[in-house]
Protein backbone atom coordinates (compact mmCIF):
# COMPACT_ATOMS: atom_id res chain seq x y z
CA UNK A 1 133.91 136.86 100.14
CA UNK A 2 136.77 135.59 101.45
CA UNK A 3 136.82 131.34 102.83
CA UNK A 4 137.09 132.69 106.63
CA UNK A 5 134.20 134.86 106.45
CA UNK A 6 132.09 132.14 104.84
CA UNK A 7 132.55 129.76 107.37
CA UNK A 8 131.52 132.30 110.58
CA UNK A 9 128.91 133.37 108.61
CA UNK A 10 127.67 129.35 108.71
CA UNK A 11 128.41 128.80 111.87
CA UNK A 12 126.61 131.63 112.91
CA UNK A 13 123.37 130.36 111.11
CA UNK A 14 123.72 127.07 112.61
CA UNK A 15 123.81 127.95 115.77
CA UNK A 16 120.90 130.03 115.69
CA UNK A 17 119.16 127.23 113.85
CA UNK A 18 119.62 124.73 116.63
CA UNK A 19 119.01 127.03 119.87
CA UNK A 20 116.97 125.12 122.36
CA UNK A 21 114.08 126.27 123.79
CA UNK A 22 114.79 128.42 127.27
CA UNK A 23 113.23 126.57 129.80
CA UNK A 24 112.38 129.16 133.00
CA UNK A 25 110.30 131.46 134.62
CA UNK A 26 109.01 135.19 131.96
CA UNK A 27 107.41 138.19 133.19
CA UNK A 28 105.27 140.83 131.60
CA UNK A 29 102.48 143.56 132.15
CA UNK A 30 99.92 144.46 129.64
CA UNK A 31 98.33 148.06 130.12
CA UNK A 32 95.75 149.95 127.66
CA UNK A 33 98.81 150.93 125.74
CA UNK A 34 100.54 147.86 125.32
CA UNK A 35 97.16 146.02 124.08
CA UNK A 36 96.56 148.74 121.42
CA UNK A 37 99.98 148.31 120.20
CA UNK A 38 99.26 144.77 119.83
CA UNK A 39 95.72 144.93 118.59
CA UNK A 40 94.45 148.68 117.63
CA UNK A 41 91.12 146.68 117.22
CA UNK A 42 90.58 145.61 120.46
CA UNK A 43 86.99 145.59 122.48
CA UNK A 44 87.01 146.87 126.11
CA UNK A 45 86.16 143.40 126.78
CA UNK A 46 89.36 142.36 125.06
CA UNK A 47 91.29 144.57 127.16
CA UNK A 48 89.82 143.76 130.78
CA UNK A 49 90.42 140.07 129.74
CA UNK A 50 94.31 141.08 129.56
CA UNK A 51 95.00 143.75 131.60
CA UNK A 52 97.75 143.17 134.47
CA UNK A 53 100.73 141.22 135.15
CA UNK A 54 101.40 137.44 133.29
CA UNK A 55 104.02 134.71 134.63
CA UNK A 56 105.04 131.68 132.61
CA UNK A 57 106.71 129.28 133.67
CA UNK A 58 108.10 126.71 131.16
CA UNK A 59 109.53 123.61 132.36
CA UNK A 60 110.41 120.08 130.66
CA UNK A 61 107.28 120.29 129.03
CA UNK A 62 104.74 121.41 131.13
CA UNK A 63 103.57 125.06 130.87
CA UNK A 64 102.00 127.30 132.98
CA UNK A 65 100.45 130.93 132.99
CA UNK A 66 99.58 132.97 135.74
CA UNK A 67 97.75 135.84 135.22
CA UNK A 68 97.23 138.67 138.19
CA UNK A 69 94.64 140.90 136.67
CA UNK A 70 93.63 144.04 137.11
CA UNK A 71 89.83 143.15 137.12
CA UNK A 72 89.31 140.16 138.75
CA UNK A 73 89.39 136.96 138.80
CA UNK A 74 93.12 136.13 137.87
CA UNK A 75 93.48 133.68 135.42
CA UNK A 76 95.31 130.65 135.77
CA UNK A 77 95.74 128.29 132.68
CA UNK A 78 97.99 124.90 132.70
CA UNK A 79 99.47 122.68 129.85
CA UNK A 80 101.66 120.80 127.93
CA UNK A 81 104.01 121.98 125.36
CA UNK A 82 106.58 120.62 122.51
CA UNK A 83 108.62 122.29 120.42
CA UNK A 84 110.00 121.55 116.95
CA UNK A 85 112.61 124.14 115.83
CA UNK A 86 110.89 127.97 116.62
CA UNK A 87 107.64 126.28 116.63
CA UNK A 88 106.30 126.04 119.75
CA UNK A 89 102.95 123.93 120.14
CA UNK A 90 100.89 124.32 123.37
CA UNK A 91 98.15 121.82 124.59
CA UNK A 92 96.01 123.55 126.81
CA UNK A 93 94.11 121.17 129.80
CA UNK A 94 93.34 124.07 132.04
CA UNK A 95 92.02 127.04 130.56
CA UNK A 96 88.87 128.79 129.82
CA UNK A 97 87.95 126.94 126.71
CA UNK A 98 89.85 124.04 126.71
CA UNK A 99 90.78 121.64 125.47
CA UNK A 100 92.66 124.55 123.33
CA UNK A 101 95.80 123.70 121.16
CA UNK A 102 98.19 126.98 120.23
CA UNK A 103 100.84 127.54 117.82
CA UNK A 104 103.82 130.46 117.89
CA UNK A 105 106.77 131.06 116.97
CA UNK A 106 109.40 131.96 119.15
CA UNK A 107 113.01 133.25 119.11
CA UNK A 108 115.28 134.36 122.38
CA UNK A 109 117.56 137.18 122.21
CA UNK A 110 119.71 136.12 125.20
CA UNK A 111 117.91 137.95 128.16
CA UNK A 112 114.04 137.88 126.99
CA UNK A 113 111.51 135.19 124.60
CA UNK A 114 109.80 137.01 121.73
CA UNK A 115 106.48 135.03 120.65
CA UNK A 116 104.97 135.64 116.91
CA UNK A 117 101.44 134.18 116.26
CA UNK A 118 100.33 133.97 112.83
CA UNK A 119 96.61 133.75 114.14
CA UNK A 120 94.02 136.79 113.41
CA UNK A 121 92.31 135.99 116.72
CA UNK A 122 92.35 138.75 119.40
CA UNK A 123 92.59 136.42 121.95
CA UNK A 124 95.64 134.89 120.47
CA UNK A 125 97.40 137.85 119.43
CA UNK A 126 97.18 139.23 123.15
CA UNK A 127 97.74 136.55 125.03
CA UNK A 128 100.96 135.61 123.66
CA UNK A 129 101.75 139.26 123.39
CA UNK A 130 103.50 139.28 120.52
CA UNK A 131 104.87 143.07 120.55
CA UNK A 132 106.66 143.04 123.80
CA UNK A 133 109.08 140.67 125.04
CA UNK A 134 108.86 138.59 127.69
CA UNK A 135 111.60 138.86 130.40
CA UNK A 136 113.17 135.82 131.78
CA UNK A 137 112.92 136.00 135.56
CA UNK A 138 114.70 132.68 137.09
């Protein structure tokens, strides 16, 4: 491989390497479909829990989620988050059973965040939605 190549090749790895997190406002829905795709498992209960639109809003280290559900009530959680590389750690102070603490993975492709939990939990594999992307909105 010739030098040239080499070196775009590393500078291309270390820029992905040290992409900071993108602080903003995502958007997504969750329908029937979307939650089996995510969890083929899932309870009815499971599903009415995360049916309907979710806003996040991440900003200089607070986090919030908004959730306007299709069977009420919406949800509304609140937090604080850091972030060491992809790993994104979330403190939970307003949720339903908080304290919680939550860890993901993230990357951004430019236009939308992509979370990856390595937790079994339905409630953590749907709520951070990890097989649709989440579109940044502002």
């Amino acid at each position: 491989v010739p030098a040239t190549c080499r070196a775009k090749t590393a500078v291309t790895q270390s820029a992905a390497t040290s992409q900071r997190f993108p602080q903003g406002f995502y958007r997504f829905s969750m329908n029937r479909a979307d939650i089996l795709r995510a969890l083929p498992t899932a309870s009815e209960q499971d599903m009415r829990n995360v049916l309907g639109v979710f806003t996040w809003t991440f900003e200089d280290g607070t986090v919030t989620m908004h959730q306007r559900a299709d069977y009420p009530p919406d949800t509304h959680w609140k937090g604080r988050y850091t972030v060491d590389g992809n790993l994104f750690t979330v403190h939970w102070s307003q949720c339903e059973g908080c304290p919680l603490v939550e860890k993901v993975r993230w990357t951004f492709d430019g236009r939308a965040l992509h979370m990856h939990t390595a937790s079994p939990r339905p409630g953590d594999i749907l709520t951070w939605n990890v097989k649709k992307p989440w579109v940044k909105i502002g």
